[in-house]
PDB file of N, CA and C in Angstrom:
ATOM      1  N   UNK A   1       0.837  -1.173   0.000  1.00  0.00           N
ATOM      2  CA  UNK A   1       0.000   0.000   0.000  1.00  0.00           C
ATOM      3  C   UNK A   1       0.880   1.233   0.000  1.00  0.00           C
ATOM      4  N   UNK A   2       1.096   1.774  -1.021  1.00  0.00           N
ATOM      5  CA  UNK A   2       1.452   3.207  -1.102  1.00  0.00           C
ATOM      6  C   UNK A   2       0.550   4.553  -0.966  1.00  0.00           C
ATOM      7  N   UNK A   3       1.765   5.363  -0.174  1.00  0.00           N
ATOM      8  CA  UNK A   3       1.392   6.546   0.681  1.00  0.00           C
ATOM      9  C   UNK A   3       1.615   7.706  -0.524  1.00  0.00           C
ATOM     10  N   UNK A   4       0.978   8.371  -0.891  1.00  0.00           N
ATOM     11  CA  UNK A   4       1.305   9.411  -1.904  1.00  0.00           C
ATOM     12  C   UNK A   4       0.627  11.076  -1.240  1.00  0.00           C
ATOM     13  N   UNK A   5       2.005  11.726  -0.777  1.00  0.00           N
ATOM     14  CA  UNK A   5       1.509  13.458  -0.595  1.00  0.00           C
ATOM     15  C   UNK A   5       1.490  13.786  -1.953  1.00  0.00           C
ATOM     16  N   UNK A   6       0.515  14.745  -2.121  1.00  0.00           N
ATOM     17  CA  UNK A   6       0.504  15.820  -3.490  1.00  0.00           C
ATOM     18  C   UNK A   6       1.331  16.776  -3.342  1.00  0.00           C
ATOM     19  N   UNK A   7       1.492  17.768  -3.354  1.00  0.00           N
ATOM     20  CA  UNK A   7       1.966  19.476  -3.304  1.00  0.00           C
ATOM     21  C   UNK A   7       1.171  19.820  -2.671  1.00  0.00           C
ATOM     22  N   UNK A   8       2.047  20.686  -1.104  1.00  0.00           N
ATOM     23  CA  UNK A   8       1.276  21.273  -0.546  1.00  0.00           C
ATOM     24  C   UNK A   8       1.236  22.588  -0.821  1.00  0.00           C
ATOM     25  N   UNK A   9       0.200  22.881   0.089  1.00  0.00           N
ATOM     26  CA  UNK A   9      -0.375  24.648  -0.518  1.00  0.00           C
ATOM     27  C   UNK A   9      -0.427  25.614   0.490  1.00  0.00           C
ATOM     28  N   UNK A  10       0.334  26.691   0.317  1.00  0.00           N
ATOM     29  CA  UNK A  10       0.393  27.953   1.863  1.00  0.00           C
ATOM     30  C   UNK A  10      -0.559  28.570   1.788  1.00  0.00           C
ATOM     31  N   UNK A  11      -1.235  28.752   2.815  1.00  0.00           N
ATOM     32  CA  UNK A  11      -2.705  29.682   2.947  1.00  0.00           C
ATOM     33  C   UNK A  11      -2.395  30.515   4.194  1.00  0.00           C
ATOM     34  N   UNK A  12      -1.801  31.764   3.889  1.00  0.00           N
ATOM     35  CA  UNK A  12      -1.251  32.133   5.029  1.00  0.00           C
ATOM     36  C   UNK A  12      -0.088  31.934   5.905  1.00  0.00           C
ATOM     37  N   UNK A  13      -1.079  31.765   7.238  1.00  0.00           N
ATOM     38  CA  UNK A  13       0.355  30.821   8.120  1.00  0.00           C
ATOM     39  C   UNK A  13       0.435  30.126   7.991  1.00  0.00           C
ATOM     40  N   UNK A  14      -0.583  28.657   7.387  1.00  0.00           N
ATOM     41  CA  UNK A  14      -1.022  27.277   7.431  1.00  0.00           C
ATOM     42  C   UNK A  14      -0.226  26.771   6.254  1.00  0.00           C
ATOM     43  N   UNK A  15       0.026  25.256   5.866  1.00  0.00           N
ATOM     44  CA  UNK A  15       1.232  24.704   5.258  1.00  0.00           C
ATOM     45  C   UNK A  15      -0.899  23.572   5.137  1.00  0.00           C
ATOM     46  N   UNK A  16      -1.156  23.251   3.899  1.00  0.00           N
ATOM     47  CA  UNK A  16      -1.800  22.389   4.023  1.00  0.00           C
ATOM     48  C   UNK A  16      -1.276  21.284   2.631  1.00  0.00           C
ATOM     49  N   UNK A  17      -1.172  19.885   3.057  1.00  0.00           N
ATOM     50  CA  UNK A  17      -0.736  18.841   2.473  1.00  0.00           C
ATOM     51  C   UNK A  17      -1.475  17.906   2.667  1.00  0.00           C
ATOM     52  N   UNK A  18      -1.979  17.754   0.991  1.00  0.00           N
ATOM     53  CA  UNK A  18      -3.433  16.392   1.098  1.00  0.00           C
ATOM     54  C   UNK A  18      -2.802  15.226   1.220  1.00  0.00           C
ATOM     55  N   UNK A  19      -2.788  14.267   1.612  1.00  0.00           N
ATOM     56  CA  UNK A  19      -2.429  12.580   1.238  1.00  0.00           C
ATOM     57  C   UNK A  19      -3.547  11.527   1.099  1.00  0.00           C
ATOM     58  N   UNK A  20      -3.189  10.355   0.470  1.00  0.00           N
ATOM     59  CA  UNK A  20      -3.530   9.693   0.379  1.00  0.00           C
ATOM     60  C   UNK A  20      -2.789   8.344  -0.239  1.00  0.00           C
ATOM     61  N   UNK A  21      -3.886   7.416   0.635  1.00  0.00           N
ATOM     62  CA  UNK A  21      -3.181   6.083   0.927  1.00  0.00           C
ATOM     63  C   UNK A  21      -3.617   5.053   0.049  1.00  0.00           C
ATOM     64  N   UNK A  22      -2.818   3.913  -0.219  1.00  0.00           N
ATOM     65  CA  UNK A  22      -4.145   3.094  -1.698  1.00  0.00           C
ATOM     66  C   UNK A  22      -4.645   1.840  -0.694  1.00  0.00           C
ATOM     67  N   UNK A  23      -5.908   1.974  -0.150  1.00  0.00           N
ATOM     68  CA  UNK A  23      -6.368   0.684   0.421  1.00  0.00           C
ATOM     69  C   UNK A  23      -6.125  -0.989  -0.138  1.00  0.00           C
ATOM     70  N   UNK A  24      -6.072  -1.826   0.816  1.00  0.00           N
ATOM     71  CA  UNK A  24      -5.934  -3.178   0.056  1.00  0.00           C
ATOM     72  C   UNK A  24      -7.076  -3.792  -1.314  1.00  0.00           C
ATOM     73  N   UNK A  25      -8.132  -2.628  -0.873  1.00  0.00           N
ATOM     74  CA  UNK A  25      -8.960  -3.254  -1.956  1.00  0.00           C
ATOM     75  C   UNK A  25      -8.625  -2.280  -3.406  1.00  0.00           C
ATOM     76  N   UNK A  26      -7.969  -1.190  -3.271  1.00  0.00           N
ATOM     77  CA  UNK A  26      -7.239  -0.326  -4.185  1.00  0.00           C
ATOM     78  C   UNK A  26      -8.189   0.451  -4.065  1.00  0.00           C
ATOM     79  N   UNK A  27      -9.013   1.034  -3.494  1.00  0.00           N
ATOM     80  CA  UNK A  27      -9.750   2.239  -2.977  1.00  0.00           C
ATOM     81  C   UNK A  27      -8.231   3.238  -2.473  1.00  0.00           C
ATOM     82  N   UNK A  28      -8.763   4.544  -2.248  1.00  0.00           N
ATOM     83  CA  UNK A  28      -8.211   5.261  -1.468  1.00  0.00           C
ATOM     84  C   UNK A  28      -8.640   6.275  -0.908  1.00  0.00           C
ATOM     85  N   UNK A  29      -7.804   6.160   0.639  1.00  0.00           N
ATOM     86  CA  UNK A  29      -8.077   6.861   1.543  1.00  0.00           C
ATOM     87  C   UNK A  29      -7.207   7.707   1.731  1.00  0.00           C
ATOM     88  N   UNK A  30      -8.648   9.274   2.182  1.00  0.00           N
ATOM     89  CA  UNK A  30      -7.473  10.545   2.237  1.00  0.00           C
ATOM     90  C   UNK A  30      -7.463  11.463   3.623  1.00  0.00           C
ATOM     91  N   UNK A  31      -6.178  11.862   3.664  1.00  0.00           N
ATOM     92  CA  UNK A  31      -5.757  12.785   5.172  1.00  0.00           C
ATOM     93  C   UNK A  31      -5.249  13.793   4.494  1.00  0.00           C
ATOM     94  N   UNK A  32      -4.871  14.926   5.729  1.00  0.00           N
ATOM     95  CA  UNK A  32      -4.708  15.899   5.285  1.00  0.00           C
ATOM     96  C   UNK A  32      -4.115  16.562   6.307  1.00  0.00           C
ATOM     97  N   UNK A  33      -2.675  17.292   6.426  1.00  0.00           N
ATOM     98  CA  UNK A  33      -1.795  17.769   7.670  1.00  0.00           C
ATOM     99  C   UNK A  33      -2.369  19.242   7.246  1.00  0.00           C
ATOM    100  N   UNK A  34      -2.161  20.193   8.475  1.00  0.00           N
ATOM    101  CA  UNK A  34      -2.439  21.127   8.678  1.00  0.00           C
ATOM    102  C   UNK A  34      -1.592  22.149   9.695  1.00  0.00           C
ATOM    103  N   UNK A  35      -0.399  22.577   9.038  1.00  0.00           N
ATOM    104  CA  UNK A  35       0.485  22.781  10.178  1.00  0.00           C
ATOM    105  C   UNK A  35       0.836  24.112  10.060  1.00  0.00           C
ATOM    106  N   UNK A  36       1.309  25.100  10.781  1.00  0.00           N
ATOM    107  CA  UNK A  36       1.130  26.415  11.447  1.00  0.00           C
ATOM    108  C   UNK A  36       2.383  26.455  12.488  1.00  0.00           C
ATOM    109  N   UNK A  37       3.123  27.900  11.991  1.00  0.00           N
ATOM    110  CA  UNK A  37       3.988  27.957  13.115  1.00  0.00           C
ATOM    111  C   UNK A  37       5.532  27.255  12.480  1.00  0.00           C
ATOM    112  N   UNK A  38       6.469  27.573  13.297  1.00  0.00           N
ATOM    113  CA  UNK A  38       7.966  27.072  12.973  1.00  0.00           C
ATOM    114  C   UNK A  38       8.692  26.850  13.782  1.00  0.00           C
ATOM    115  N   UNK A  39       9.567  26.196  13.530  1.00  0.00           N
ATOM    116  CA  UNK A  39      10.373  25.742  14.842  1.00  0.00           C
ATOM    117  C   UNK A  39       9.785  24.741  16.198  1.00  0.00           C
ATOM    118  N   UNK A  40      10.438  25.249  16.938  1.00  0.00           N
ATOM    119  CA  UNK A  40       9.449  24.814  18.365  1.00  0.00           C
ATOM    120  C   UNK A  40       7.918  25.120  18.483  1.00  0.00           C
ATOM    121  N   UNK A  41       7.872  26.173  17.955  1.00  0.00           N
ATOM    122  CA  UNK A  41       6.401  26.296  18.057  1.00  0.00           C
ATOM    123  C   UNK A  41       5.401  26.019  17.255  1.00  0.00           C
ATOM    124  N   UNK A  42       5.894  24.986  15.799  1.00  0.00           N
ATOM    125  CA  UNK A  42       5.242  24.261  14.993  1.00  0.00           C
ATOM    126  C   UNK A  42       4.127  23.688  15.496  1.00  0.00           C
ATOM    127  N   UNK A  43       2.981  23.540  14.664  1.00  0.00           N
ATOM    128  CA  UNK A  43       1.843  22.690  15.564  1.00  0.00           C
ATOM    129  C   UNK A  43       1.618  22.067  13.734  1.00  0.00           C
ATOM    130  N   UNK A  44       1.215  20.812  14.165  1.00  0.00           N
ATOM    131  CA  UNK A  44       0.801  20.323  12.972  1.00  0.00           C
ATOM    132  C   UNK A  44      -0.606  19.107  13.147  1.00  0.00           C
ATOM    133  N   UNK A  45      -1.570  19.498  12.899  1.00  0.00           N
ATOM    134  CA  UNK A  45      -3.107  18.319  12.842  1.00  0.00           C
ATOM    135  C   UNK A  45      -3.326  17.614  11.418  1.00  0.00           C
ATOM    136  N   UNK A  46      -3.401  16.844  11.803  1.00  0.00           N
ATOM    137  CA  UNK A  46      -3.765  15.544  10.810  1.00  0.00           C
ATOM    138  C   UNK A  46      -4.454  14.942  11.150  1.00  0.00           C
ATOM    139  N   UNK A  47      -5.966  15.295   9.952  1.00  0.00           N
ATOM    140  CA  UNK A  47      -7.154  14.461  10.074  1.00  0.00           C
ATOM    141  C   UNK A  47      -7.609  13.544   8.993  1.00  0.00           C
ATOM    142  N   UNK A  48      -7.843  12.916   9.322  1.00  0.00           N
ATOM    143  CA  UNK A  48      -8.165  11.320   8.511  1.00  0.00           C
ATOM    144  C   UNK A  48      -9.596  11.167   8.161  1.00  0.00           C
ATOM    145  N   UNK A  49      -9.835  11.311   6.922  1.00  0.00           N
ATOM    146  CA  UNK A  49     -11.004  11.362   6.512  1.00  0.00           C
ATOM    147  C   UNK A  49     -11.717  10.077   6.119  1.00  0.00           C
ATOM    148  N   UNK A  50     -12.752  10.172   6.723  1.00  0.00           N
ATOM    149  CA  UNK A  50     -13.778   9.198   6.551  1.00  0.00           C
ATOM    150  C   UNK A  50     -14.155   8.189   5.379  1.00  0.00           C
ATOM    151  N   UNK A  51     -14.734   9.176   3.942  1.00  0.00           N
ATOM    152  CA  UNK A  51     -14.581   8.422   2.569  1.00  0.00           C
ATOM    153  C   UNK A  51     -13.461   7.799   2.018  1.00  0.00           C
ATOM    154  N   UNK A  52     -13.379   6.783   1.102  1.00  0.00           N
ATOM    155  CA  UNK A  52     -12.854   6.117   0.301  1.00  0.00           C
ATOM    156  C   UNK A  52     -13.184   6.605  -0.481  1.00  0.00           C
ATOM    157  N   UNK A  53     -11.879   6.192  -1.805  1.00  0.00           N
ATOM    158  CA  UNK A  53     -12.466   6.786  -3.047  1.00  0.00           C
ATOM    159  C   UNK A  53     -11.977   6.466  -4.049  1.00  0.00           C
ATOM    160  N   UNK A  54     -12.501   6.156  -5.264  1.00  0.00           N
ATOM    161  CA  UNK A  54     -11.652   4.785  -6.166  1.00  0.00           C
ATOM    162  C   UNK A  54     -10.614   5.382  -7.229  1.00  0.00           C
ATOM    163  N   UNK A  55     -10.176   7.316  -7.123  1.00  0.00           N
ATOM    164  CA  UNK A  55      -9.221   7.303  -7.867  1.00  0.00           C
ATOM    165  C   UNK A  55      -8.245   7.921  -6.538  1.00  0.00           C
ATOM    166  N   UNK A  56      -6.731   8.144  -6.643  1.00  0.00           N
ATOM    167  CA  UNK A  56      -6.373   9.034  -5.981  1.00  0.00           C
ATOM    168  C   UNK A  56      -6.377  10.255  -6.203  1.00  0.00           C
ATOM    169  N   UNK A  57      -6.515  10.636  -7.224  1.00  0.00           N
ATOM    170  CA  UNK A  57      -6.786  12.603  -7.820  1.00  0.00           C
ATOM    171  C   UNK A  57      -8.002  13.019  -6.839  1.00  0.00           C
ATOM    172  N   UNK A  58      -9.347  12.016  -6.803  1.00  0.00           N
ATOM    173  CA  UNK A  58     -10.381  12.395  -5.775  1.00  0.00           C
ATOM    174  C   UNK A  58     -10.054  12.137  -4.838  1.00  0.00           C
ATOM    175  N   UNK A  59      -9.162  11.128  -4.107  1.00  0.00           N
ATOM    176  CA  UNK A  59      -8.843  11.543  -2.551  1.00  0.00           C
ATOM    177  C   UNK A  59      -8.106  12.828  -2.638  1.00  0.00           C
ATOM    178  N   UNK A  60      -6.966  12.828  -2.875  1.00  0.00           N
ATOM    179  CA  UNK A  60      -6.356  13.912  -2.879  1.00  0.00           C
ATOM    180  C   UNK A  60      -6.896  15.185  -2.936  1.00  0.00           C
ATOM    181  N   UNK A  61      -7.843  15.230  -3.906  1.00  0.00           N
ATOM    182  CA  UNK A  61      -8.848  16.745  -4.034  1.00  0.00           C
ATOM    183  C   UNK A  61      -9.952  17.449  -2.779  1.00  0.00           C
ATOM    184  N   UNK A  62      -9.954  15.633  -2.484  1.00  0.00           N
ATOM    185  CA  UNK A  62     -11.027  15.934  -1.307  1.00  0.00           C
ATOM    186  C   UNK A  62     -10.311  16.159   0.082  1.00  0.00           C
ATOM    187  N   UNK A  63      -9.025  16.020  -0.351  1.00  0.00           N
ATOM    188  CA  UNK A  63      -8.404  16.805   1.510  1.00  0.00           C
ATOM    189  C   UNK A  63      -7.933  17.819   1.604  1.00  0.00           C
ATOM    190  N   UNK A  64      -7.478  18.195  -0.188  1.00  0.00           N
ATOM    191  CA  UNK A  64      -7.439  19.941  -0.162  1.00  0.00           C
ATOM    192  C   UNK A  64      -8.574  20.928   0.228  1.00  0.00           C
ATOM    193  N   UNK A  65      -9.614  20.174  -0.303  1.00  0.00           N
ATOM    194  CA  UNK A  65     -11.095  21.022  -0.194  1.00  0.00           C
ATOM    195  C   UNK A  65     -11.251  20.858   1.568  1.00  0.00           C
ATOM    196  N   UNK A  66     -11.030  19.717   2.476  1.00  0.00           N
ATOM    197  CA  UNK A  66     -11.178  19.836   3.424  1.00  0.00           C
ATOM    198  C   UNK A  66     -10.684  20.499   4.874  1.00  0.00           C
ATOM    199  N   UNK A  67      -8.957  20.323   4.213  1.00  0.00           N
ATOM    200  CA  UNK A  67      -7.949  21.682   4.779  1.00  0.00           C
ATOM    201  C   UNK A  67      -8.529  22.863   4.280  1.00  0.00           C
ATOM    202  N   UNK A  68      -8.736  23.354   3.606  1.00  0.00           N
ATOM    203  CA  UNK A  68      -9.082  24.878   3.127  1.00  0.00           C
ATOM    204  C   UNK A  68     -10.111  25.008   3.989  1.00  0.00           C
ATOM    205  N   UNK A  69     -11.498  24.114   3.799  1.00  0.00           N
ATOM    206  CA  UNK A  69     -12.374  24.265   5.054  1.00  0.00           C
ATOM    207  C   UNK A  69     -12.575  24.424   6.463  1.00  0.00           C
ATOM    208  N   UNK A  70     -11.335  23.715   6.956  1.00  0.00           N
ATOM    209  CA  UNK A  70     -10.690  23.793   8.338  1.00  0.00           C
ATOM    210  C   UNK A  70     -10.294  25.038   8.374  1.00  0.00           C
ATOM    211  N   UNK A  71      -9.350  25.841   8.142  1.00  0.00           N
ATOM    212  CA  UNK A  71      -8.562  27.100   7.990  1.00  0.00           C
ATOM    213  C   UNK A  71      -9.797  27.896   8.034  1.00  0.00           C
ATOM    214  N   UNK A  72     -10.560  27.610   7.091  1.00  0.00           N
ATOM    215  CA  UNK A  72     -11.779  28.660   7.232  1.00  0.00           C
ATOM    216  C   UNK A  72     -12.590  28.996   8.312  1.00  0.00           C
ATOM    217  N   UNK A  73     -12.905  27.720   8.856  1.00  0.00           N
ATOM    218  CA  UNK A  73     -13.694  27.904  10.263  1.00  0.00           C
ATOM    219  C   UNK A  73     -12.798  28.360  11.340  1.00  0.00           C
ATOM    220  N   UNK A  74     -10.985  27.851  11.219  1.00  0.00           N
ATOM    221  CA  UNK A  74     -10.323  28.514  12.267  1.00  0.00           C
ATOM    222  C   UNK A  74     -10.115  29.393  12.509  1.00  0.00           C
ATOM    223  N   UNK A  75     -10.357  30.142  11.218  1.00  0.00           N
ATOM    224  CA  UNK A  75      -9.928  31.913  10.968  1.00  0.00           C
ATOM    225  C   UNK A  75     -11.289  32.666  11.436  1.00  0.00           C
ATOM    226  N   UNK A  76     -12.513  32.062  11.611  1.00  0.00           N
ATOM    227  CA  UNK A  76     -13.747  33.066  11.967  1.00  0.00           C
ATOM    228  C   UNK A  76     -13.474  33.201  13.631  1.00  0.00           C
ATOM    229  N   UNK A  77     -13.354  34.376  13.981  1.00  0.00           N
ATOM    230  CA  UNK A  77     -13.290  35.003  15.579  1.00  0.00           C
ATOM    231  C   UNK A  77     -14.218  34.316  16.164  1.00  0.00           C
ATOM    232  N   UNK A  78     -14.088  33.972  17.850  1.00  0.00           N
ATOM    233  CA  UNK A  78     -15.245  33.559  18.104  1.00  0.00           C
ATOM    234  C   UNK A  78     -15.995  34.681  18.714  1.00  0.00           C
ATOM    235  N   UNK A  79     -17.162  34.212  18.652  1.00  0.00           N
ATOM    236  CA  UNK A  79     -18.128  35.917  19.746  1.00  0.00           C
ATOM    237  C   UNK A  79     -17.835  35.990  21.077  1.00  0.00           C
ATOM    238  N   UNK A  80     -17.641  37.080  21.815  1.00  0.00           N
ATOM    239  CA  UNK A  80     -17.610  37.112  22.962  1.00  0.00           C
ATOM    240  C   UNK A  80     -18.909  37.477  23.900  1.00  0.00           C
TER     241      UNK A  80
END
């Protein structure tokens, strides 16, 4: 089973890098790092997404679309 990152993409501070993995049944499954910050104070989340998906261009697409979505909701202030 091969692990394949795409090119990741800077959105700001954020570093987002889709992956995806080729399941045993040759489906694939996609994650997506989300990392912020440098050095010591690097923080990096990696979430593992739920769907399968029978090419890797659509996993892959679908964890860019899902990092970008993350970033989005992290960037709205919360109300006080």
């Amino acid at each position: 089973m091969e692990r394949f990152i795409n090119t990741s993409i800077r959105v700001g501070k954020y570093l987002i890098s889709p992956l995806s993995r080729e399941q045993r049944d040759g489906r694939h499954a996609a994650s997506v790092s989300i990392r912020s910050g440098t050095g010591s104070a690097t923080h990096d989340r990696v979430l593992r997404l739920v769907p399968v998906f029978d090419t890797q261009q659509a996993a892959l697409r679908y964890a860019t679309e899902q990092g970008l979505q993350w970033i989005a909701k992290a960037s709205v202030p919360y109300p006080h």
